[in-house]
PDB file of N, CA and C in Angstrom:
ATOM      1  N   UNK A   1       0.843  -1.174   0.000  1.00  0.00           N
ATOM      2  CA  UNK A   1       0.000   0.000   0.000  1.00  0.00           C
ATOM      3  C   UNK A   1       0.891   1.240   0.000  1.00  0.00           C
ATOM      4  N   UNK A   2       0.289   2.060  -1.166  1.00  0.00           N
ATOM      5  CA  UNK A   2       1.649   3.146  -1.038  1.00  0.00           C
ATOM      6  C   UNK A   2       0.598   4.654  -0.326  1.00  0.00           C
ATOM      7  N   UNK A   3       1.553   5.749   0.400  1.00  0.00           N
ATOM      8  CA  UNK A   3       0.853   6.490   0.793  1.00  0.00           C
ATOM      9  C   UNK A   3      -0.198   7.344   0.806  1.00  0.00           C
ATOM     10  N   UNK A   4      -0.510   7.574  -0.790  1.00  0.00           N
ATOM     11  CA  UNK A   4      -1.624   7.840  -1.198  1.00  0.00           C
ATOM     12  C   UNK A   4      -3.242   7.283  -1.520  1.00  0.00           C
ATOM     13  N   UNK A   5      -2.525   6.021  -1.583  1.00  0.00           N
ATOM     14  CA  UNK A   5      -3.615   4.600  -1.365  1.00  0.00           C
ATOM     15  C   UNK A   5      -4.057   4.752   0.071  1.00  0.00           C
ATOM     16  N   UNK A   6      -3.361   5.027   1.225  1.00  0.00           N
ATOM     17  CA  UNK A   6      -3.774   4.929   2.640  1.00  0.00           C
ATOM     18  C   UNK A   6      -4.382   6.360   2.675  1.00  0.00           C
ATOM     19  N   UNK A   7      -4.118   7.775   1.825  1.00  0.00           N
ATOM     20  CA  UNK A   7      -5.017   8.679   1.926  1.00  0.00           C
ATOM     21  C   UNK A   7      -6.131   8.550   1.666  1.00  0.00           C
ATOM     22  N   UNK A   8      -6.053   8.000   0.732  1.00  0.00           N
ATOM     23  CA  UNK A   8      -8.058   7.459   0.227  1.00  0.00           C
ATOM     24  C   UNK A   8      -8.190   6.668   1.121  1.00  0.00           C
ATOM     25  N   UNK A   9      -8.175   5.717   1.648  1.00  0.00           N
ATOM     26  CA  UNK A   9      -8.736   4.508   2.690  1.00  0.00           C
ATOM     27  C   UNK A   9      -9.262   5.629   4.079  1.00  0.00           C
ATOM     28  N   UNK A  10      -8.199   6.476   4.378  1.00  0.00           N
ATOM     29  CA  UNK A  10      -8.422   7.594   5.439  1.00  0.00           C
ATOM     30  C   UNK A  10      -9.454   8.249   5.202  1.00  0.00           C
ATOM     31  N   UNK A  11      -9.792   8.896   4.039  1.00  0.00           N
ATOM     32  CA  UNK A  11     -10.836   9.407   3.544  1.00  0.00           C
ATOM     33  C   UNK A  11     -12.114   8.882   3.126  1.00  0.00           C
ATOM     34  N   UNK A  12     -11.951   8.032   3.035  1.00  0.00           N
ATOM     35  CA  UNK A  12     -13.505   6.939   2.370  1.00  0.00           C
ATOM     36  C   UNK A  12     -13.571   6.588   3.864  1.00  0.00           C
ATOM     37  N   UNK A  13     -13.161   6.115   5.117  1.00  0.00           N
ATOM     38  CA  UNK A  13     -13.700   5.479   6.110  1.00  0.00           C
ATOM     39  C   UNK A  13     -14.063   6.726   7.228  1.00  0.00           C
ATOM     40  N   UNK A  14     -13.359   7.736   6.777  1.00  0.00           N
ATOM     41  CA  UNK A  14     -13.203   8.914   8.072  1.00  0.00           C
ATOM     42  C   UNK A  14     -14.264   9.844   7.650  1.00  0.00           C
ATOM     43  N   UNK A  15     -14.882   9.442   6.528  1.00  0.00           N
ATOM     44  CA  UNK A  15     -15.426  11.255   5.368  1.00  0.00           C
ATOM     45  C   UNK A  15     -15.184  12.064   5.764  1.00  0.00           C
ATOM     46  N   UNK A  16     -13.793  12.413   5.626  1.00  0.00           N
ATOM     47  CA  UNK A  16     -12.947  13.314   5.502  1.00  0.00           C
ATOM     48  C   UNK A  16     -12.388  13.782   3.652  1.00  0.00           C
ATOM     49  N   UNK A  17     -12.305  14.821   3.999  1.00  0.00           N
ATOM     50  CA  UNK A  17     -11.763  14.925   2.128  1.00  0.00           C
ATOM     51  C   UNK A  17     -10.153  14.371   1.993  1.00  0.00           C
ATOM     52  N   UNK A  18      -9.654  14.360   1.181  1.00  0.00           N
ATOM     53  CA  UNK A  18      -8.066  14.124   0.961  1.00  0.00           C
ATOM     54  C   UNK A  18      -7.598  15.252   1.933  1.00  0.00           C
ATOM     55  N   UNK A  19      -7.406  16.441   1.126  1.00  0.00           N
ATOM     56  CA  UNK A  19      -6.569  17.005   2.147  1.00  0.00           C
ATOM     57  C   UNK A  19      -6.717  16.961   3.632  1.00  0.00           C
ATOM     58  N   UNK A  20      -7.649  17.024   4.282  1.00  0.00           N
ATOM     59  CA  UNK A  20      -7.802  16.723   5.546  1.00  0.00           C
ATOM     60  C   UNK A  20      -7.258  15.325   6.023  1.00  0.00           C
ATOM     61  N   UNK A  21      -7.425  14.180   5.412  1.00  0.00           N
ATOM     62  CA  UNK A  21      -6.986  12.833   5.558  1.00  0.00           C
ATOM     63  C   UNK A  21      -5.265  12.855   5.484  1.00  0.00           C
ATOM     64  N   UNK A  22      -4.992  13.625   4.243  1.00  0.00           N
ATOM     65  CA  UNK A  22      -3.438  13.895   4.033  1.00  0.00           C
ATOM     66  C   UNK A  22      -2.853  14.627   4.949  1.00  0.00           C
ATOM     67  N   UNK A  23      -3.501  15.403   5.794  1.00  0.00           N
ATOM     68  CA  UNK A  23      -2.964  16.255   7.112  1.00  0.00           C
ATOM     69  C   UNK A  23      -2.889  15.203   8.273  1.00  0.00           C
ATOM     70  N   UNK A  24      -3.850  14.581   8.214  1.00  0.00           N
ATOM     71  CA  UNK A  24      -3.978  13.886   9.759  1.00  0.00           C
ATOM     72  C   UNK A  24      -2.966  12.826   9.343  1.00  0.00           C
ATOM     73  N   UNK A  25      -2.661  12.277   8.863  1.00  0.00           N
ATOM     74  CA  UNK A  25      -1.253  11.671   8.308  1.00  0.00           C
ATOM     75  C   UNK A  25      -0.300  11.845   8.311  1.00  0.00           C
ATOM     76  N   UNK A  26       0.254  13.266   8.075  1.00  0.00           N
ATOM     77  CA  UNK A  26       1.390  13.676   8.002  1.00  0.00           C
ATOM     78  C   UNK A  26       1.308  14.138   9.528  1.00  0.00           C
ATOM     79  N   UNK A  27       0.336  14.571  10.329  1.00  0.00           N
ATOM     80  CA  UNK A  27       0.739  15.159  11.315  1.00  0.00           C
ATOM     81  C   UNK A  27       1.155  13.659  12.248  1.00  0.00           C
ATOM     82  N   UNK A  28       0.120  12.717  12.309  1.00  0.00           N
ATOM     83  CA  UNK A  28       0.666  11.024  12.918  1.00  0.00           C
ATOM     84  C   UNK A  28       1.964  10.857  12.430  1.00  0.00           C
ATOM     85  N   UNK A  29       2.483  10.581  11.158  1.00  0.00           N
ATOM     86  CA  UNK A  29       3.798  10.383  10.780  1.00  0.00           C
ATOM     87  C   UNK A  29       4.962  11.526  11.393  1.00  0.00           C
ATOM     88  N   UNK A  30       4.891  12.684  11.831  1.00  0.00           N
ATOM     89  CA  UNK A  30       5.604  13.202  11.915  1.00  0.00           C
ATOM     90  C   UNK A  30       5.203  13.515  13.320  1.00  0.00           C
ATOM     91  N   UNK A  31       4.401  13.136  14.384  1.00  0.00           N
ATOM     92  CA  UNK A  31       4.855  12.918  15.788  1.00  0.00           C
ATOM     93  C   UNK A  31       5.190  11.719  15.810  1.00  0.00           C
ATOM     94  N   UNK A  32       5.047  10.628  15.883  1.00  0.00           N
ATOM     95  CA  UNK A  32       6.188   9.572  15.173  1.00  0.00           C
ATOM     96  C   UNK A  32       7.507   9.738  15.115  1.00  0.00           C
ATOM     97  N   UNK A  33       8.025  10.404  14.648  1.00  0.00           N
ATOM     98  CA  UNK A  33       9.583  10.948  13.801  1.00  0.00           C
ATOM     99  C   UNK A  33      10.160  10.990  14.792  1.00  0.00           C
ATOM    100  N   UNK A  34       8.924  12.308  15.430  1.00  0.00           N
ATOM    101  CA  UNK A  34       9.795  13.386  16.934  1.00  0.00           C
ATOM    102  C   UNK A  34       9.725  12.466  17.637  1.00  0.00           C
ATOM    103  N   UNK A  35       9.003  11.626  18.315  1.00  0.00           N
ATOM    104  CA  UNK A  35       9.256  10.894  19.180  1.00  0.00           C
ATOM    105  C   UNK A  35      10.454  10.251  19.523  1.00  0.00           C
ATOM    106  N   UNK A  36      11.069   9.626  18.094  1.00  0.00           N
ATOM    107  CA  UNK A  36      11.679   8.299  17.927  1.00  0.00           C
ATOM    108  C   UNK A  36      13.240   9.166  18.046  1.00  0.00           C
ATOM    109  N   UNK A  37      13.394  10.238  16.938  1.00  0.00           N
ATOM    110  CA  UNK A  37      14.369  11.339  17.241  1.00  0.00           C
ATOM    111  C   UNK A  37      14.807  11.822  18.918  1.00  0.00           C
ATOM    112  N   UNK A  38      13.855  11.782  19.548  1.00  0.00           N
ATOM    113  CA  UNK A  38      14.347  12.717  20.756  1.00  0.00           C
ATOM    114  C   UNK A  38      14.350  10.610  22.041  1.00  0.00           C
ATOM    115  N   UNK A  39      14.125   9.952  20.889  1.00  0.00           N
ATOM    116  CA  UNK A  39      14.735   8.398  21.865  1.00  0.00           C
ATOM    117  C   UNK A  39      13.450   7.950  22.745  1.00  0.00           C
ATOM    118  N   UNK A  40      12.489   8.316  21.962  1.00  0.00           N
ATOM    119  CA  UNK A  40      11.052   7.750  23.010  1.00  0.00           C
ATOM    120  C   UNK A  40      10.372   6.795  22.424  1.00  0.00           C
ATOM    121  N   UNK A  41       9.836   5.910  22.401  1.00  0.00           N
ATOM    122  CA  UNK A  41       9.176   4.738  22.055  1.00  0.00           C
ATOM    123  C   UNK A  41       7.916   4.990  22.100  1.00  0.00           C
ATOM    124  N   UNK A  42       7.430   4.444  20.836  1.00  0.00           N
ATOM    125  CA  UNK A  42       6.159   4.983  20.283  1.00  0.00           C
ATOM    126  C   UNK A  42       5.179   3.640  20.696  1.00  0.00           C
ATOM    127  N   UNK A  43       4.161   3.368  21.362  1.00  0.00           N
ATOM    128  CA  UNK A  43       3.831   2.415  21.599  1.00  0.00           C
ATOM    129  C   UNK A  43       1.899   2.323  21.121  1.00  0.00           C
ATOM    130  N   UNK A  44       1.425   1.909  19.839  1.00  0.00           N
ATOM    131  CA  UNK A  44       0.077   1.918  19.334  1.00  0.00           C
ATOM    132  C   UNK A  44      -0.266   0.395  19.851  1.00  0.00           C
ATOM    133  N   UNK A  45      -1.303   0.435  21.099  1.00  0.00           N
ATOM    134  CA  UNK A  45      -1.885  -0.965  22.363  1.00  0.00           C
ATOM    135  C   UNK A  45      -2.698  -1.675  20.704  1.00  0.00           C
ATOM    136  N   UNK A  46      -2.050  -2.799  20.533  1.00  0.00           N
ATOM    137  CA  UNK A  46      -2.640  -3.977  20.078  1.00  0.00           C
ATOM    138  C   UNK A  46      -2.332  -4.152  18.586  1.00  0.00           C
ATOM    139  N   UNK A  47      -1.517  -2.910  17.940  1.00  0.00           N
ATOM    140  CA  UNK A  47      -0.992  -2.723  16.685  1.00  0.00           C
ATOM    141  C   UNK A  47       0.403  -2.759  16.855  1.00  0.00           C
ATOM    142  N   UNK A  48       1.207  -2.564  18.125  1.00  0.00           N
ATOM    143  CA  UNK A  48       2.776  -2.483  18.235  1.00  0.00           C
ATOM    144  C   UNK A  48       3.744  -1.426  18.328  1.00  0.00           C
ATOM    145  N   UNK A  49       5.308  -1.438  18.553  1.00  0.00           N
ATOM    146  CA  UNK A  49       5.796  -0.449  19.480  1.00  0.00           C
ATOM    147  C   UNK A  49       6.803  -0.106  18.364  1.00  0.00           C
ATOM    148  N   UNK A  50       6.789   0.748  18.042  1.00  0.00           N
ATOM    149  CA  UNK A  50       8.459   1.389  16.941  1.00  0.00           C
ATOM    150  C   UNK A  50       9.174   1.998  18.359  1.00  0.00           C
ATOM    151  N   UNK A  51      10.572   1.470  18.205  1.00  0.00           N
ATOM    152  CA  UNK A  51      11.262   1.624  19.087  1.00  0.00           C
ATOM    153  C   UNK A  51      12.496   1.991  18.511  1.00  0.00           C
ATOM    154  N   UNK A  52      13.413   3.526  18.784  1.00  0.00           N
ATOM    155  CA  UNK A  52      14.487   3.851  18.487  1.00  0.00           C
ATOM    156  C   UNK A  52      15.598   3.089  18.762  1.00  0.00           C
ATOM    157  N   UNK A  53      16.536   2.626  18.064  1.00  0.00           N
ATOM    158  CA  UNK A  53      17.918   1.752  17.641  1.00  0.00           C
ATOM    159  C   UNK A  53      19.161   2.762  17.732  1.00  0.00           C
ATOM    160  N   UNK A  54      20.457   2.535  18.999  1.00  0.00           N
ATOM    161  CA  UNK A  54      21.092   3.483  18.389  1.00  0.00           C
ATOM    162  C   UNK A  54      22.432   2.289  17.740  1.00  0.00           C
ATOM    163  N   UNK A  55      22.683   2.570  17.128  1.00  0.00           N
ATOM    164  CA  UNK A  55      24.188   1.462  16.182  1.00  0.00           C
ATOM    165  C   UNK A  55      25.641   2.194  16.567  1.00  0.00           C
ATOM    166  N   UNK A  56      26.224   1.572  17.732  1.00  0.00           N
ATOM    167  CA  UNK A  56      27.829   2.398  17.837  1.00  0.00           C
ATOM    168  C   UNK A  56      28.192   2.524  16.560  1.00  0.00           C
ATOM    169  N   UNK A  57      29.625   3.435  16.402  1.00  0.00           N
ATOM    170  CA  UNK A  57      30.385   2.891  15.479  1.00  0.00           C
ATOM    171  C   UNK A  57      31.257   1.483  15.324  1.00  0.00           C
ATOM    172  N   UNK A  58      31.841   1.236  13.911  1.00  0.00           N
ATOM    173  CA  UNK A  58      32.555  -0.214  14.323  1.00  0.00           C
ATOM    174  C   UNK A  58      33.616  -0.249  12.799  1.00  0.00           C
ATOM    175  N   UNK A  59      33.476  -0.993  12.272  1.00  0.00           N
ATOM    176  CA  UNK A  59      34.068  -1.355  11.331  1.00  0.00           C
ATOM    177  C   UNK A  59      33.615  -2.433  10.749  1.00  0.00           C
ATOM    178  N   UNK A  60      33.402  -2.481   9.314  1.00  0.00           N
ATOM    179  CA  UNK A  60      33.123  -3.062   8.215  1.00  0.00           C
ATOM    180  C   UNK A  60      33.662  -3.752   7.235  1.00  0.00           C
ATOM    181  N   UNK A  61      33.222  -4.475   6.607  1.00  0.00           N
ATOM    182  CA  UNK A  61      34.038  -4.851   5.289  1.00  0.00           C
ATOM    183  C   UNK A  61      33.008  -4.956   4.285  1.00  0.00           C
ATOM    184  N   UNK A  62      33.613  -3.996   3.193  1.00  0.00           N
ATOM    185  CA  UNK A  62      32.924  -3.889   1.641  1.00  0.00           C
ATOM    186  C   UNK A  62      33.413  -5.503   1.187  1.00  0.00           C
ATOM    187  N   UNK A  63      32.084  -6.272   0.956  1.00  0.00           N
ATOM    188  CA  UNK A  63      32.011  -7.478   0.642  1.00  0.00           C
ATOM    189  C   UNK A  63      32.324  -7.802  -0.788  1.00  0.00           C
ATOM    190  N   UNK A  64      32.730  -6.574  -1.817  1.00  0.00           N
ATOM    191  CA  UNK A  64      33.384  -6.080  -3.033  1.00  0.00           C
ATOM    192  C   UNK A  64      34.293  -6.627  -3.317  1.00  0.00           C
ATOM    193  N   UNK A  65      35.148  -6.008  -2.298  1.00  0.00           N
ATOM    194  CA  UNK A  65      36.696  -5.467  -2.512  1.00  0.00           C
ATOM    195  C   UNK A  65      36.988  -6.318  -1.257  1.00  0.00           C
ATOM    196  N   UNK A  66      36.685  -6.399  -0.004  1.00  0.00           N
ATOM    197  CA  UNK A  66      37.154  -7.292   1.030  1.00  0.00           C
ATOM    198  C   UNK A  66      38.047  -6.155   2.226  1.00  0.00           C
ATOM    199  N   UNK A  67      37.710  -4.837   1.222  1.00  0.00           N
ATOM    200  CA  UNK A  67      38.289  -3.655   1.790  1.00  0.00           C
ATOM    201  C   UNK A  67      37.756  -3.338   3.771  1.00  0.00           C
ATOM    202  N   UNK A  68      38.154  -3.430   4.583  1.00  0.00           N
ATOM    203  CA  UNK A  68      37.728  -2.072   5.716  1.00  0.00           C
ATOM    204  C   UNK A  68      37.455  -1.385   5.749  1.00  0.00           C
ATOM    205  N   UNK A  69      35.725  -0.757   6.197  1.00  0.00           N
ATOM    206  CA  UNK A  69      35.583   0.664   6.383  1.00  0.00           C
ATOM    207  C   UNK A  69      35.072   0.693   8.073  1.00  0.00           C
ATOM    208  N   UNK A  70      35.374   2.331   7.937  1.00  0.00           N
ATOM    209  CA  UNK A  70      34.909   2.417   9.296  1.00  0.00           C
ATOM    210  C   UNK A  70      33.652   3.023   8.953  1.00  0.00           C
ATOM    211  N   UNK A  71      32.471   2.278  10.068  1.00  0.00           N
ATOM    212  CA  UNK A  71      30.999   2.668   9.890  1.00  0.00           C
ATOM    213  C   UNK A  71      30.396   3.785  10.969  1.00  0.00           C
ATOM    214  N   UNK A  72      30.009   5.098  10.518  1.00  0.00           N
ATOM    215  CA  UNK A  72      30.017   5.592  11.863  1.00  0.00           C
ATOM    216  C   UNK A  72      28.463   5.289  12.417  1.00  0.00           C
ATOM    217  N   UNK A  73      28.338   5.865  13.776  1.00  0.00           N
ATOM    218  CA  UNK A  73      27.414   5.743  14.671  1.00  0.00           C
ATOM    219  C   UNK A  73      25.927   6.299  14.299  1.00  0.00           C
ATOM    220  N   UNK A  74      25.030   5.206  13.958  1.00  0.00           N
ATOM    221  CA  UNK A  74      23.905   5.918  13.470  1.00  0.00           C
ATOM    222  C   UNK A  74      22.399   5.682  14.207  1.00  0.00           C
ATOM    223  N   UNK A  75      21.203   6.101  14.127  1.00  0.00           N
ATOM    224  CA  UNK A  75      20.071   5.670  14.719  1.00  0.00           C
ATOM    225  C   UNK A  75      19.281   5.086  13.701  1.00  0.00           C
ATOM    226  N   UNK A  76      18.367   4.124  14.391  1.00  0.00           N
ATOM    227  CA  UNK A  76      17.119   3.615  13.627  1.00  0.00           C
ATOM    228  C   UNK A  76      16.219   3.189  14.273  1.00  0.00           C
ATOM    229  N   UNK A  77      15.034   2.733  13.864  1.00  0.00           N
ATOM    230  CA  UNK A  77      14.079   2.539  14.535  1.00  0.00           C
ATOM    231  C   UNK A  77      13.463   1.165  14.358  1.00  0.00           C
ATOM    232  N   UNK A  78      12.939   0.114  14.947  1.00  0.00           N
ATOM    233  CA  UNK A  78      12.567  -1.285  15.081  1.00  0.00           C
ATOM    234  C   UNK A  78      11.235  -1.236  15.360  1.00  0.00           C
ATOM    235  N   UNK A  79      10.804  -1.805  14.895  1.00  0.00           N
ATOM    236  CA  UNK A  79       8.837  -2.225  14.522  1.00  0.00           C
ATOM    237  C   UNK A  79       8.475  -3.349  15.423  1.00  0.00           C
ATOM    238  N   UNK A  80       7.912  -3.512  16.610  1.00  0.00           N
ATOM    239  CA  UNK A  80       7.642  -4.672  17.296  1.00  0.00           C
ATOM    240  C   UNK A  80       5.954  -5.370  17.299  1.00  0.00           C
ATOM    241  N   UNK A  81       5.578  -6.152  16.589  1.00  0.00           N
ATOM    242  CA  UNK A  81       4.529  -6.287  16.684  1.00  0.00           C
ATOM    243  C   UNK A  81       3.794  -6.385  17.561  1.00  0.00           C
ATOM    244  N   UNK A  82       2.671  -5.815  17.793  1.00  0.00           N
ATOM    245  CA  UNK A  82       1.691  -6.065  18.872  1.00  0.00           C
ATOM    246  C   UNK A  82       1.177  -7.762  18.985  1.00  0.00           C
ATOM    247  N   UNK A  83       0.078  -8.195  20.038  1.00  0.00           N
ATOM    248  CA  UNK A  83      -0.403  -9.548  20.223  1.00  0.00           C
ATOM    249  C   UNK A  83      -2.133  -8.954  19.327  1.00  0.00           C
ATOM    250  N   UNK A  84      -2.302  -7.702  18.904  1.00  0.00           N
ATOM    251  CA  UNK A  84      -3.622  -7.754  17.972  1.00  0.00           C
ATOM    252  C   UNK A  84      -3.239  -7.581  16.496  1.00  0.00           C
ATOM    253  N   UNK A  85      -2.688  -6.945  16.054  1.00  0.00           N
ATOM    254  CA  UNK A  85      -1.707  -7.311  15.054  1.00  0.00           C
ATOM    255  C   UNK A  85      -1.641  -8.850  14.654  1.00  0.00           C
ATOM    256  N   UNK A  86      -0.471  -9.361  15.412  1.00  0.00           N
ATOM    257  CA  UNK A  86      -0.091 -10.923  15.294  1.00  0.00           C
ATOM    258  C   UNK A  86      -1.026 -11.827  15.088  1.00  0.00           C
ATOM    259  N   UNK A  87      -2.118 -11.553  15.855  1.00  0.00           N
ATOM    260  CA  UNK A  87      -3.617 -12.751  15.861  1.00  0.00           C
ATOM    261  C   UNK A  87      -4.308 -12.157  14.449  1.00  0.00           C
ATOM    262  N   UNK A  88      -4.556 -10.984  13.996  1.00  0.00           N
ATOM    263  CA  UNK A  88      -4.478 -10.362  12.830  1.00  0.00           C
ATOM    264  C   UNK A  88      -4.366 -11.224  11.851  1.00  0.00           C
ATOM    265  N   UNK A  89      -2.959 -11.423  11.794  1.00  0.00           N
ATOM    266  CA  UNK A  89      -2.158 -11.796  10.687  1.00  0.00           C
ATOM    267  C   UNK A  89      -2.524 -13.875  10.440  1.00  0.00           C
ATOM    268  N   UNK A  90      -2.279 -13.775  11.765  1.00  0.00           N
ATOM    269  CA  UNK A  90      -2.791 -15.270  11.552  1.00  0.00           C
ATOM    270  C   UNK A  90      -3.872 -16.050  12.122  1.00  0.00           C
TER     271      UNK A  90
END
């Protein structure tokens, strides 16, 4: 489902127009962001928890060349499924 597909779904179930659906979206996606940015764990009860990742630095090897690099220190974020989700799915 690409993001504009989930604007219409927002809009056909919410009757809301697009742009309004496309706001309440971007504004969810982007407290989201801040959350995960400032290291807080986002937790939606029965859909699951995105949880900020921080990665030290270390060192690498370009699987290319067989070369060494050094990788620096970065963040990310991890998707944990909920138990309503999971029963969801299967």
């Amino acid at each position: 489902m690409t993001k504009a597909e989930l604007i219409t779904i927002i809009s056909d179930r919410a009757d809301l127009s697009k742009a309004q659906a496309r706001l309440a979206l971007e504004v969810v996606l982007d407290s989201v962001t801040e959350s995960l940015k400032s290291g807080d764990e986002v937790r939606l009860v029965g859909f699951g928890s995105f949880v900020p990742v921080s990665r030290s630095a270390g060192i690498a090897r370009n699987p290319r060349t067989g070369e060494t690099v050094k990788r620096p220190a970065s963040k990310s974020a991890r998707f944990r499924m909920g138990e309503g989700l999971k029963k969801a799915l299967n």
